[in-house]
Protein backbone atom coordinates (compact mmCIF):
# COMPACT_ATOMS: atom_id res chain seq x y z
CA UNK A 1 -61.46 -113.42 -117.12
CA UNK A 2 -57.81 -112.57 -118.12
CA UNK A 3 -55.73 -114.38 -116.55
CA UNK A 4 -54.22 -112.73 -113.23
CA UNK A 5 -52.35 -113.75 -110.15
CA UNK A 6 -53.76 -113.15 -106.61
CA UNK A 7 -51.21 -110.73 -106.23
CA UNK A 8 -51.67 -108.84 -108.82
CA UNK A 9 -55.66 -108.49 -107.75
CA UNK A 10 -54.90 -107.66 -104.38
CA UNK A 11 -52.82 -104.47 -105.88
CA UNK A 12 -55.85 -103.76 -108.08
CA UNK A 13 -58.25 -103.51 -105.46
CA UNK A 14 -56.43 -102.31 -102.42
CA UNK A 15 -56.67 -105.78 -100.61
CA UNK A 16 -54.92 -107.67 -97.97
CA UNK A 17 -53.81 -111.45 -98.58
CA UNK A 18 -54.71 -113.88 -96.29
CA UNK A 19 -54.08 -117.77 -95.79
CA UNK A 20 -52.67 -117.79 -99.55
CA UNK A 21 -49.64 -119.75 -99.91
CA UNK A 22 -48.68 -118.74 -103.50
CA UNK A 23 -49.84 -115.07 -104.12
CA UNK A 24 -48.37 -116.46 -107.58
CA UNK A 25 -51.44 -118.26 -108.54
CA UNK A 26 -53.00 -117.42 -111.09
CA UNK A 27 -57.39 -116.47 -111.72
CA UNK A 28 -57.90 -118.41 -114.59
CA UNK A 29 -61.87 -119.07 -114.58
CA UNK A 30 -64.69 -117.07 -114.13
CA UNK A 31 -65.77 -114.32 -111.27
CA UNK A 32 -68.66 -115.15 -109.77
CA UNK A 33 -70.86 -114.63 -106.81
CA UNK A 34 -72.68 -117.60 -106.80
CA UNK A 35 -71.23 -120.61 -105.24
CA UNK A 36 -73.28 -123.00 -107.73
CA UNK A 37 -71.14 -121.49 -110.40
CA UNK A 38 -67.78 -122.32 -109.23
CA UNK A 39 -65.18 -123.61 -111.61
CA UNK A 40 -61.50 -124.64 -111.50
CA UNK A 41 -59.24 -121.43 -110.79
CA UNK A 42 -62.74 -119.11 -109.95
CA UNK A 43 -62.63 -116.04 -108.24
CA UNK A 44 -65.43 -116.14 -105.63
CA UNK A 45 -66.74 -112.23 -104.77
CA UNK A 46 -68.55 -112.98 -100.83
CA UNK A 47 -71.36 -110.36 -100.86
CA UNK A 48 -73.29 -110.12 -97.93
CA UNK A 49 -77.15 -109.68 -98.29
CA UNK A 50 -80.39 -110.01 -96.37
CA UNK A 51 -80.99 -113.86 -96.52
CA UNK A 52 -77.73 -115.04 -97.51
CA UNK A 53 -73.90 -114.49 -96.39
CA UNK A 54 -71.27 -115.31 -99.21
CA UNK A 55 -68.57 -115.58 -96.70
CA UNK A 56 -70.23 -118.71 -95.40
CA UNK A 57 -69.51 -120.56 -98.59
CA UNK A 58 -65.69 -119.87 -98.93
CA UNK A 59 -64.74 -123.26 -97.55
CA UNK A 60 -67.08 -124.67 -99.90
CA UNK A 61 -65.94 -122.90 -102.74
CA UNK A 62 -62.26 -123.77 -102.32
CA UNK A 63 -63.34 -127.15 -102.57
CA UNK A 64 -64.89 -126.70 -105.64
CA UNK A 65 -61.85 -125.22 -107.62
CA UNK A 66 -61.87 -121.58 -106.53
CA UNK A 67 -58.54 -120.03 -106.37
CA UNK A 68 -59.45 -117.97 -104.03
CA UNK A 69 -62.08 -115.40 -102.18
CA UNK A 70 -63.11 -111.73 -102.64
CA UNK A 71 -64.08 -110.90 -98.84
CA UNK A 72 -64.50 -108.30 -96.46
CA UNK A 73 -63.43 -110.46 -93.68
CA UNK A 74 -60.86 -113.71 -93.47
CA UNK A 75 -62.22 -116.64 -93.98
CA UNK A 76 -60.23 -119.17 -93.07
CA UNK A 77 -59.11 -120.46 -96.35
CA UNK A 78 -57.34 -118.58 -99.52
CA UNK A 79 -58.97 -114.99 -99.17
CA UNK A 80 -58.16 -111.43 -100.85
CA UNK A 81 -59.51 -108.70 -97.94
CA UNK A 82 -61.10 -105.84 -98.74
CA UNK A 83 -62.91 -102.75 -97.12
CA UNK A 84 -65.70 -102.81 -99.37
CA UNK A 85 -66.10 -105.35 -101.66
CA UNK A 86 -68.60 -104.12 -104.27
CA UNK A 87 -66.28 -101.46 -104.65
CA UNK A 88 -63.22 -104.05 -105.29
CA UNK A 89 -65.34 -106.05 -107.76
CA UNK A 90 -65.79 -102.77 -109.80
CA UNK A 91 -62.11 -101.72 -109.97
CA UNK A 92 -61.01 -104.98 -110.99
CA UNK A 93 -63.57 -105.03 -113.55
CA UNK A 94 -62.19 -101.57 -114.72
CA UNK A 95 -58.49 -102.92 -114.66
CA UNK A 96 -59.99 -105.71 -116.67
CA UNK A 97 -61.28 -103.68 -119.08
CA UNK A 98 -58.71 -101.15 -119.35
CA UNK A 99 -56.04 -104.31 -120.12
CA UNK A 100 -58.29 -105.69 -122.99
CA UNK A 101 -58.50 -102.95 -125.52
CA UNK A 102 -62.43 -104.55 -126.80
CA UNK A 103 -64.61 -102.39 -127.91
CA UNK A 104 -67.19 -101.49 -125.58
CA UNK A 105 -70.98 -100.93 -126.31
CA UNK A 106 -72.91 -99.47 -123.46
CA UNK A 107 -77.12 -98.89 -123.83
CA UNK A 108 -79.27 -97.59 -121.39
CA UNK A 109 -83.54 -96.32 -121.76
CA UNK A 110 -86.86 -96.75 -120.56
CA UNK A 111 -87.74 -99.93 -122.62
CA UNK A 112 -86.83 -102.40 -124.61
CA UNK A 113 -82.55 -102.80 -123.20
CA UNK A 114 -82.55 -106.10 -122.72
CA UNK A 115 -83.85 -107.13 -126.54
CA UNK A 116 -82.03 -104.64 -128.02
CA UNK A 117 -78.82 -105.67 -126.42
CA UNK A 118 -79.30 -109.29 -127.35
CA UNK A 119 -79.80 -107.99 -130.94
CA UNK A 120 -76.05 -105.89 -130.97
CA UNK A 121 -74.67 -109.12 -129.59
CA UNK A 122 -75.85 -111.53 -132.17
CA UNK A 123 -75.10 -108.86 -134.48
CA UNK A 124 -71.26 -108.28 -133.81
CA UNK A 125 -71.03 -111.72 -132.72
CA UNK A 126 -71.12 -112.63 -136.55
CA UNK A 127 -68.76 -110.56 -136.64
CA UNK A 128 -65.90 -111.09 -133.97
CA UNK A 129 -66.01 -112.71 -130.45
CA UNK A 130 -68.35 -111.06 -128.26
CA UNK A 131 -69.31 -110.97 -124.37
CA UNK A 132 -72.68 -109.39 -123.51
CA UNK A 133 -74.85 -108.71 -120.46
CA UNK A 134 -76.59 -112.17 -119.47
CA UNK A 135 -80.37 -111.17 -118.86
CA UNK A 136 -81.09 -107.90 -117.15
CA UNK A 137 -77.88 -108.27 -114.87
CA UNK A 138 -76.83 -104.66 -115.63
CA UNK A 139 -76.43 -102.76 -112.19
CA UNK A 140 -73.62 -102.26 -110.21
CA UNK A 141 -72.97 -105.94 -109.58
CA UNK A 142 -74.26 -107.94 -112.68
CA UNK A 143 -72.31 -105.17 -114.75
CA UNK A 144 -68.49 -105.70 -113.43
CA UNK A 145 -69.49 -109.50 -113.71
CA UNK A 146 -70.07 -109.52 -117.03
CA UNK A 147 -66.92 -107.40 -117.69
CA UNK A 148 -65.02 -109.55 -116.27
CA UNK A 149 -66.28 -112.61 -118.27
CA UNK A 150 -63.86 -111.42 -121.24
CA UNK A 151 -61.13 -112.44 -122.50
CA UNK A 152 -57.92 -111.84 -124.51
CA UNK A 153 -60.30 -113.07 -127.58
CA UNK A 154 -62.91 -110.33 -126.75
CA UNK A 155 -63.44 -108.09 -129.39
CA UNK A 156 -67.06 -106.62 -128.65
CA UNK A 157 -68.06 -105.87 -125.28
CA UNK A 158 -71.85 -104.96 -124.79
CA UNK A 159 -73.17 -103.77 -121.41
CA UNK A 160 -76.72 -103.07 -120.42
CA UNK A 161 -76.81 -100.31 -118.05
CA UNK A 162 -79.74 -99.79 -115.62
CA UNK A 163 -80.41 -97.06 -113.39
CA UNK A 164 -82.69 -96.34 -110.62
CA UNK A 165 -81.46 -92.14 -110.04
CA UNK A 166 -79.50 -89.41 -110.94
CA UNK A 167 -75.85 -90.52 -111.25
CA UNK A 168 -76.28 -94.51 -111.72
CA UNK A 169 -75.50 -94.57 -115.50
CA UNK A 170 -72.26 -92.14 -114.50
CA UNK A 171 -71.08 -94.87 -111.64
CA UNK A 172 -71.62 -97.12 -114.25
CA UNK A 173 -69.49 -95.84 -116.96
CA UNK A 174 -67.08 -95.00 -115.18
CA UNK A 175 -66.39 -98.71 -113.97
CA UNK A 176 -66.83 -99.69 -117.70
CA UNK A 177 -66.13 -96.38 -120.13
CA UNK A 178 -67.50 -96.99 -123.18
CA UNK A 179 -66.58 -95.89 -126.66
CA UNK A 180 -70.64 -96.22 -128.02
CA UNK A 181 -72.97 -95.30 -126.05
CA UNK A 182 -76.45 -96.34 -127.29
CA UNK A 183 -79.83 -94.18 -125.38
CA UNK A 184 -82.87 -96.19 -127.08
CA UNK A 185 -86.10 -93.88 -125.49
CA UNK A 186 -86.91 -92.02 -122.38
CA UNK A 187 -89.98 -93.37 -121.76
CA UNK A 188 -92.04 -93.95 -117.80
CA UNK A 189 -90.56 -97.23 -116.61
CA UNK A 190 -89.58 -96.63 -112.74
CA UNK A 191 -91.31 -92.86 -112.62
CA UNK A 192 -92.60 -92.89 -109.31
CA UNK A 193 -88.63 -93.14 -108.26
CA UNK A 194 -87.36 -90.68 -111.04
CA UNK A 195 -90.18 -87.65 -110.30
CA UNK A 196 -90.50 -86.82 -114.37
CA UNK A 197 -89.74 -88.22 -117.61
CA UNK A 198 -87.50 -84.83 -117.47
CA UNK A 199 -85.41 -86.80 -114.87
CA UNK A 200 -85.46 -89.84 -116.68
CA UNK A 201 -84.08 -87.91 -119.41
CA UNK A 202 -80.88 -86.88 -117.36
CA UNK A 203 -80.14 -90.19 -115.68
CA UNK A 204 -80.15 -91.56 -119.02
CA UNK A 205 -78.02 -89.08 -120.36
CA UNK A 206 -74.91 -89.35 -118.15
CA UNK A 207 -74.33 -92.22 -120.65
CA UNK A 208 -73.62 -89.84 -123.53
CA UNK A 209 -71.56 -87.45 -121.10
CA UNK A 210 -69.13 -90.12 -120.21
CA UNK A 211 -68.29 -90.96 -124.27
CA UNK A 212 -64.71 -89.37 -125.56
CA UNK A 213 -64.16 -87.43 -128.12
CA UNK A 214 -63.60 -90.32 -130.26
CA UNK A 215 -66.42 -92.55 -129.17
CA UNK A 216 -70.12 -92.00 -130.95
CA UNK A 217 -73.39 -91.50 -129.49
CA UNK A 218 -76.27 -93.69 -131.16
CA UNK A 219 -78.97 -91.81 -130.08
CA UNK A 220 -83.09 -92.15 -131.49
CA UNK A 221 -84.01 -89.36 -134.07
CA UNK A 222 -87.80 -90.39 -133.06
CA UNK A 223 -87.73 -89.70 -129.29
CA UNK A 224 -86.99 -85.55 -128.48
CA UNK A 225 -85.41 -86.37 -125.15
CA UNK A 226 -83.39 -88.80 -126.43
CA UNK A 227 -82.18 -86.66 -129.72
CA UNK A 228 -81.87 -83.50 -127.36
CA UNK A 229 -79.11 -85.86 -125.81
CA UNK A 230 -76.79 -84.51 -128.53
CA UNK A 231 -75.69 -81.39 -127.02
CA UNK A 232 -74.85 -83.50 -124.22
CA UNK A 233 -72.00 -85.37 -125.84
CA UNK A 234 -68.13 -84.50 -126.93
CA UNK A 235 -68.75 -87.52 -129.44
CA UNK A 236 -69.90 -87.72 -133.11
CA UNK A 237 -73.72 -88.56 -133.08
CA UNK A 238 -75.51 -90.77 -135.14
CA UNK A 239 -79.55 -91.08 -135.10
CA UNK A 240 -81.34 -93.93 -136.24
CA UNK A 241 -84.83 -94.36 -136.62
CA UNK A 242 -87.69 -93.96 -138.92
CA UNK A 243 -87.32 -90.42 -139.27
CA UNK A 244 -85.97 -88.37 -142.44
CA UNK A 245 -82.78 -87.31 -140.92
CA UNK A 246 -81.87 -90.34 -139.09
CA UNK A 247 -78.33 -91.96 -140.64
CA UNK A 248 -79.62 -95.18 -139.94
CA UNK A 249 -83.19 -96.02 -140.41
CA UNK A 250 -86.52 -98.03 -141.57
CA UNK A 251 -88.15 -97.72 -144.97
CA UNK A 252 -91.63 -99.61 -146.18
CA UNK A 253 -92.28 -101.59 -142.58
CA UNK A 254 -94.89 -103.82 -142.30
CA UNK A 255 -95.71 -106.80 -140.35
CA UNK A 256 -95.62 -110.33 -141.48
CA UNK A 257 -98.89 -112.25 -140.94
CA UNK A 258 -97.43 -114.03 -138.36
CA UNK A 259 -96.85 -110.17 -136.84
CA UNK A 260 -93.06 -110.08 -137.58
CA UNK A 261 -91.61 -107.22 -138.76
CA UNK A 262 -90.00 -106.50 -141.88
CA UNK A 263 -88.73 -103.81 -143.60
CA UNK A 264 -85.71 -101.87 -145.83
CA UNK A 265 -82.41 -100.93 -143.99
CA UNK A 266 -80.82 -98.04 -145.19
CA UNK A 267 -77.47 -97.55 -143.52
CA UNK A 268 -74.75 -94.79 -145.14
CA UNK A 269 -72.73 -97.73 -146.51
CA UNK A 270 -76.05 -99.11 -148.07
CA UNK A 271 -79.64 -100.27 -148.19
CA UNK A 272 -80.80 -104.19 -147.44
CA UNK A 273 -84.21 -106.21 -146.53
CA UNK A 274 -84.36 -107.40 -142.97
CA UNK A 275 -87.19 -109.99 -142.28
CA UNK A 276 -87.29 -110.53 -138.52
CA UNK A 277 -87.60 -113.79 -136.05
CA UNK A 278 -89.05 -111.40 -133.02
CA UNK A 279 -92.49 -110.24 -132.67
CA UNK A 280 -93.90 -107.04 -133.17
CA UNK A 281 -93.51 -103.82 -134.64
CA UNK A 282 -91.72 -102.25 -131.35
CA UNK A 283 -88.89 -104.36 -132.46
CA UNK A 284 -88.17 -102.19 -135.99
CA UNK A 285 -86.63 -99.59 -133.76
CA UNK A 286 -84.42 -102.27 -131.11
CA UNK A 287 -83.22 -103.29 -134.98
CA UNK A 288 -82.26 -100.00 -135.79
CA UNK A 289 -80.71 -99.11 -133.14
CA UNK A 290 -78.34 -102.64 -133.11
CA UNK A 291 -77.99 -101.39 -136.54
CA UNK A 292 -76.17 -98.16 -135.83
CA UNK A 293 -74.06 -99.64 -133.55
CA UNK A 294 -72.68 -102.44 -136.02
CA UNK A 295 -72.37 -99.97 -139.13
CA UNK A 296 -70.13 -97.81 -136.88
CA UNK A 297 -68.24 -100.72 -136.42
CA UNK A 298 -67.72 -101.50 -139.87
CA UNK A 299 -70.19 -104.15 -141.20
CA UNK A 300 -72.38 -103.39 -144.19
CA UNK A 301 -75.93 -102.82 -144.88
CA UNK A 302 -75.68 -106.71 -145.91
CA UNK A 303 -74.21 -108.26 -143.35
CA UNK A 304 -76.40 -106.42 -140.71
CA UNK A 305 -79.64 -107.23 -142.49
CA UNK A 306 -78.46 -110.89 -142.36
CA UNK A 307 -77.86 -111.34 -138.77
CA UNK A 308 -81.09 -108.81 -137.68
CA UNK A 309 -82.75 -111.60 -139.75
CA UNK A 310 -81.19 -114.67 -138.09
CA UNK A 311 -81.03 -113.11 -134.63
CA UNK A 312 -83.74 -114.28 -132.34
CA UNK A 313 -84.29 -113.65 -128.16
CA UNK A 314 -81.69 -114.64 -125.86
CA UNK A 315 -83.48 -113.93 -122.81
CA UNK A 316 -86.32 -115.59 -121.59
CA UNK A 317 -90.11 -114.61 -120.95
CA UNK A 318 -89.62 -111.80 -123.46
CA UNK A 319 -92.37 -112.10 -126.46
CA UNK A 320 -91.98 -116.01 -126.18
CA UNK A 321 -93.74 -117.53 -128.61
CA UNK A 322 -95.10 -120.92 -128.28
CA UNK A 323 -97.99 -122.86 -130.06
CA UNK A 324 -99.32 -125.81 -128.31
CA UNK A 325 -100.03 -128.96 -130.47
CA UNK A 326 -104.16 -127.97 -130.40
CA UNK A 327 -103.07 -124.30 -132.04
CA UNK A 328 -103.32 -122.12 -128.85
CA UNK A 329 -100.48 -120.14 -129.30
CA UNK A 330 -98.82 -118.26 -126.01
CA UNK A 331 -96.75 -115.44 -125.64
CA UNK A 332 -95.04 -114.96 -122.28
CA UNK A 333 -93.58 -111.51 -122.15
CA UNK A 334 -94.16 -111.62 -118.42
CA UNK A 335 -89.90 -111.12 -117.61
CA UNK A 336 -91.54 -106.99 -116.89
CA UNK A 337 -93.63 -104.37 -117.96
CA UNK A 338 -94.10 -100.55 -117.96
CA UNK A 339 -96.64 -98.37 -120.38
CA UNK A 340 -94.79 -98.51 -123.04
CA UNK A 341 -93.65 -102.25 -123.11
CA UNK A 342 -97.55 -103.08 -122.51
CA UNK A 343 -98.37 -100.87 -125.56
CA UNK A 344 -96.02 -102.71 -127.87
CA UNK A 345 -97.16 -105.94 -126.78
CA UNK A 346 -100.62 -105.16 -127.48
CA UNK A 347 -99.85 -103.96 -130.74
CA UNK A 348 -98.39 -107.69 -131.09
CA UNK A 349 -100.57 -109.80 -130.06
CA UNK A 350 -103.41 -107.75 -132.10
CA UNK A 351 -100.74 -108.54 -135.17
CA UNK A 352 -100.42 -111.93 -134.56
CA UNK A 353 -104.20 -112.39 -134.16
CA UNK A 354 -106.21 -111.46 -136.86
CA UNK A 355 -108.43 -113.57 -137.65
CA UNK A 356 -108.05 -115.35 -134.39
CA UNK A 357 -109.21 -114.72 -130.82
CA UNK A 358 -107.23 -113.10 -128.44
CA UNK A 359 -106.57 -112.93 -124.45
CA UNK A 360 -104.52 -110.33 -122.98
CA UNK A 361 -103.35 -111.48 -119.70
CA UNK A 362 -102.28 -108.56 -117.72
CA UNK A 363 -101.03 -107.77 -114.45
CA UNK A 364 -99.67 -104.68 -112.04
CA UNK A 365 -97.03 -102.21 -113.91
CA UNK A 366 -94.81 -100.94 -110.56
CA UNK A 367 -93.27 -98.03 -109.85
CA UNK A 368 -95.47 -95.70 -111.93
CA UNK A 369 -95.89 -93.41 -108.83
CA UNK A 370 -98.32 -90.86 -109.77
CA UNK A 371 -98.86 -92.12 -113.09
CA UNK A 372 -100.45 -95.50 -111.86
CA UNK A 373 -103.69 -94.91 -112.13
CA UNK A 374 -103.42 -93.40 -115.65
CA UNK A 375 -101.45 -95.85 -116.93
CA UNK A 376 -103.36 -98.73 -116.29
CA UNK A 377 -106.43 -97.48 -117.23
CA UNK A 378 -105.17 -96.63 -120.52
CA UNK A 379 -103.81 -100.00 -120.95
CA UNK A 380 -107.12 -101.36 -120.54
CA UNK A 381 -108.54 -98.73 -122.73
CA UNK A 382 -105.59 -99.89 -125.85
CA UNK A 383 -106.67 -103.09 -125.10
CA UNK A 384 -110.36 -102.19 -126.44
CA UNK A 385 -109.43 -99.66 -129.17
CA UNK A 386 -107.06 -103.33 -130.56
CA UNK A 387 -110.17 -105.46 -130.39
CA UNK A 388 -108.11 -107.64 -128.06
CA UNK A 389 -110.81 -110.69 -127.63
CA UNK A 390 -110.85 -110.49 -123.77
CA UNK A 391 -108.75 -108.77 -121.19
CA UNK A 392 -107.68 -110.66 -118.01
CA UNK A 393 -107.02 -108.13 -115.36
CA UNK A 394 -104.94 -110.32 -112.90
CA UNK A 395 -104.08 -108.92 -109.19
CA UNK A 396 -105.33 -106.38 -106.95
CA UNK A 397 -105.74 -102.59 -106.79
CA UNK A 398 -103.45 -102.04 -110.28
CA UNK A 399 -105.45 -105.05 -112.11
CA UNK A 400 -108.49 -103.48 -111.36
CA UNK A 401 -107.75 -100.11 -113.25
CA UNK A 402 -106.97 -102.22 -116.29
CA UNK A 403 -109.96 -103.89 -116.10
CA UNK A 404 -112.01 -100.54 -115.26
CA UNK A 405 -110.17 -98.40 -118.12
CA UNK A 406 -111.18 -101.54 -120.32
CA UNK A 407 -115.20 -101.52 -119.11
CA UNK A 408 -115.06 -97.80 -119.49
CA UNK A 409 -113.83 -97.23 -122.95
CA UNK A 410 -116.82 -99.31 -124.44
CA UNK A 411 -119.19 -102.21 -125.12
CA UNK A 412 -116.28 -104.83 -125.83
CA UNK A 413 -115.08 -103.60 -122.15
CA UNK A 414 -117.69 -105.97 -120.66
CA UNK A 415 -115.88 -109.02 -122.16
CA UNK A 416 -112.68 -107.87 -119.20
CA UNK A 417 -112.57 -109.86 -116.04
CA UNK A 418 -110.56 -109.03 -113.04
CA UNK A 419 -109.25 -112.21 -111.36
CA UNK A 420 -107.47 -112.32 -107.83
CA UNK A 421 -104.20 -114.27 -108.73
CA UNK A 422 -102.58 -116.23 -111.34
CA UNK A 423 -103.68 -119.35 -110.21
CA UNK A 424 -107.50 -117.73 -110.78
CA UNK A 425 -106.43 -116.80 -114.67
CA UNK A 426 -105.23 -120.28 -115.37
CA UNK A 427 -108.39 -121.74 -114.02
CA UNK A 428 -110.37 -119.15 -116.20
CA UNK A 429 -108.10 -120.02 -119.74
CA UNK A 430 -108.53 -124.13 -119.03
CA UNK A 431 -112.06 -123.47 -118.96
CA UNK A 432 -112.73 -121.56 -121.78
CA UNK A 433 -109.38 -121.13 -124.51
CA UNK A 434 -110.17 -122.79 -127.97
CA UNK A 435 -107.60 -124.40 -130.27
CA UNK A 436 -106.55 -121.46 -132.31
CA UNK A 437 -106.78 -118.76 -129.95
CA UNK A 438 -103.56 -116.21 -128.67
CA UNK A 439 -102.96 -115.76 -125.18
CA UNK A 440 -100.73 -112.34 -124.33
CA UNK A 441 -98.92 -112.84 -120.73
CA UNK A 442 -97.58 -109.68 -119.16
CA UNK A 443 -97.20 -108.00 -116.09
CA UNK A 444 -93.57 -106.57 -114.00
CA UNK A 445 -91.54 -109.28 -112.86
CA UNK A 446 -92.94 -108.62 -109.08
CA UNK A 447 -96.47 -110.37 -110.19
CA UNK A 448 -94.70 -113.43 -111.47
CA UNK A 449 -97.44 -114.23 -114.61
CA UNK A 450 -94.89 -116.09 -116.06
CA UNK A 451 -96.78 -118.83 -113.63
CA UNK A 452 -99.44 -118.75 -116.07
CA UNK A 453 -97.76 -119.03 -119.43
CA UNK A 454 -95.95 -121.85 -117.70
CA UNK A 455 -99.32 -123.97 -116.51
CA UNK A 456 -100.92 -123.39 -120.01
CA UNK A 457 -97.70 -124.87 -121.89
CA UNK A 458 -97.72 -127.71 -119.26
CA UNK A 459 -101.04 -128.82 -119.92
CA UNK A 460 -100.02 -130.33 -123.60
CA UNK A 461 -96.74 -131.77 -124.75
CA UNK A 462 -93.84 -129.89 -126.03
CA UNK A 463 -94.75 -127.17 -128.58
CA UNK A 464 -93.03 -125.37 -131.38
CA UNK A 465 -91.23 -122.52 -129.99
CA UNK A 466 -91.23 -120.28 -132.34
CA UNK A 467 -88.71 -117.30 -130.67
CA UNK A 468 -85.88 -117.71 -128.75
């Protein structure tokens, strides 16, 4: 973070001092909320949750180096006191950001966030210094946090921004306000608590709304809800995608034999050939839109191409790609799922397999609401229509509409089995994977399949990863 003295962030935030001896001192390391992550001159935030009270560490944490703690009570030791303290970590972040003058990025939609951010980042990165959303940390906590990681060097600031309901993305932005604002697809992750894609559609949208006049909107030309977004926004818009009229978009793509996707980038400032690390075709579009971001910031059709080319994943359990030393290749993309994420993966691993056999190992998509049953089943039944060698439906009531969509959409169905747990599945691959074959691991973070891409990397040395 910048540095700031106590006193100063107990005016930010509306906080009492407490047990401080030199209101003086300055926050010269990181914010954090976890105690493990503690460094000389720290700013410790104390949330309390359901398990675990952060206002039972503060002695601890002084210890360690922090300057001080963010608390809703005193704790005995250097504290700054506030009402609310989620609501204190957000208008520092805001005062944080205000004082920097970076340019920030936020991107919100249905799939593919996380990827897509780490693309921008790598992107800009090779540009100037950048600070991005670690993981998936982009709610209302993980997003300050990751604000506040900048510094006076930051030039790029890219947020993630999540949202559960109407008026998330708004909170959001209006703790961070961003001058791009990137909507990627409106798709059916988290339906059941949305009510409607229509609904999706407007939560996502609040992004655009918050932009200023002299911001841009990066918005998909090939999604309507997303492109309908433009009426929405005070800002210039700029569409990227495969379509005609997008500004920014993919010509001639095709996939690598190892299924990696390449095409021509046309930008307004140029054309270039982008040969990617990442897997699958799903990933043209996450390039794209990274793309549209970093023209508007001033790099050329060359320079993007390079880094899209270079970039790999910086988040883990996302399309993974690992071959053992007897050629069984995995592919853990078990961090989450929803239809559409499931689809692309698919697509993938039926990419990356020709010629080989393949396993899709798939679990329980959650919060699809309504849409469950539907969704699974068709899963199961894109799992056929690829000529996926064998579908392991892993888990209860969910796993066994993948498996039954599977069965029901033809012959090859019969090769689908419907295991209990994961433990089940990596019985069933020791017993029957041969060298050469590709094994597809993917379910929502909540069935924790990542178990099984683990166990079958265990049981030979170190591979060759080939994406990061």
């Amino acid at each position: 973070m910048i540095a700031l003295s106590l006193a100063e962030i107990a005016a930010v935030v509306g906080g009492q001092t407490y047990d401080i001896p030199d209101p003086a001192l300055q926050v010269t390391g990181p914010v954090v909320r976890d105690s493990r992550e503690v460094e000389s001159g720290s700013l410790f935030v104390a949330f309390v949750g359901e398990r675990v009270d952060g206002h039972d560490y503060a002695e601890a944490v002084i210890e360690a180096g922090a300057a001080a703690v963010l608390a809703s009570r005193p704790v005995g030791v250097p504290a700054i006191v506030v009402d609310d303290v989620q609501t204190a970590l957000g208008a520092l972040a805001r005062h944080v950001v205000e004082r920097l003058g970076a340019t920030l990025v936020a991107l919100t939609g249905s799939a593919g966030k996380t990827s897509t951010k780490d693309l921008i980042a790598q992107v800009l990165r090779s540009k100037a210094p950048t600070v991005f959303t670690p993981g998936s940390l982009n709610n209302e906590i993980g997003l300050p946090l990751t604000a506040l990681s900048a510094t006076e060097e930051t030039k790029f600031l890219v947020l993630e921004m999540g949202a559960r309901g109407i008026g998330h993305i708004r909170y959001l932005t209006e703790l961070t306000p961003p001058r791009i604002g990137l909507v990627l697809n409106v798709g059916t992750a988290h339906i059941g608590e949305f009510g409607g894609r229509e609904q999706i559609a407007q939560a996502k949208g609040e992004l655009v709304e918050s932009l200023p006049e002299d911001g841009a909107a990066v918005l998909n030309a090939d999604d309507p809800l997303v492109r309908a977004m433009a009426s929405r926004t005070k800002a210039r818009v700029i569409l990227f995608g495969e379509s005609d009229e997008a500004d920014v978009r993919a010509e001639n793509v095709r996939l690598t034999e190892s299924g990696q996707p390449s095409f021509s980038l046309r930008t307004p400032s140029g054309c270039s050939d982008v040969t990617m690390r990442l897997y699958g075709e799903h990933h043209v579009s996450n390039a794209l839109a990274a793309a549209a971001v970093a023209h508007e910031l001033g790099m050329s059709a060359d320079e993007i191409a390079r880094a899209l080319s270079e970039a790999g994943s910086l988040s883990r359990w996302r399309m993974e790609v690992t071959e053992r030393p007897d050629g069984v290749t995995v592919v853990n993309d078990a961090y989450n799922a929803n239809p559409e994420s499931m689809r692309a993966a698919l697509r993938a691993l039926a990419a990356m397999g020709q010629g080989r056999r393949t396993w899709a190992v798939l679990g329980q998509m959650a919060e699809l609401g309504d849409e469950a049953l539907a969704e699974h089943d068709a899963v199961g039944r894109l799992a056929v229509r690829l000529n996926v060698g064998k579908l392991v439906a892993v888990g209860g009531r969910e796993a066994s509409w993948l498996q039954l969509g599977a069965y029901n959409e033809g012959s090859w169905g019969e090769e689908s089995v419907h295991v209990s747990d994961a433990q089940a599945a990596v019985d069933l691959l020791r017993s029957e994977l041969r060298p050469g074959d590709v094994v597809l691991v993917k379910a929502s973070r909540s069935v924790g399949l990542e178990r099984v891409a683990l166990a079958l990397l265990a049981d030979g040395t170190e591979g060759e990863v080939s994406a990061r």
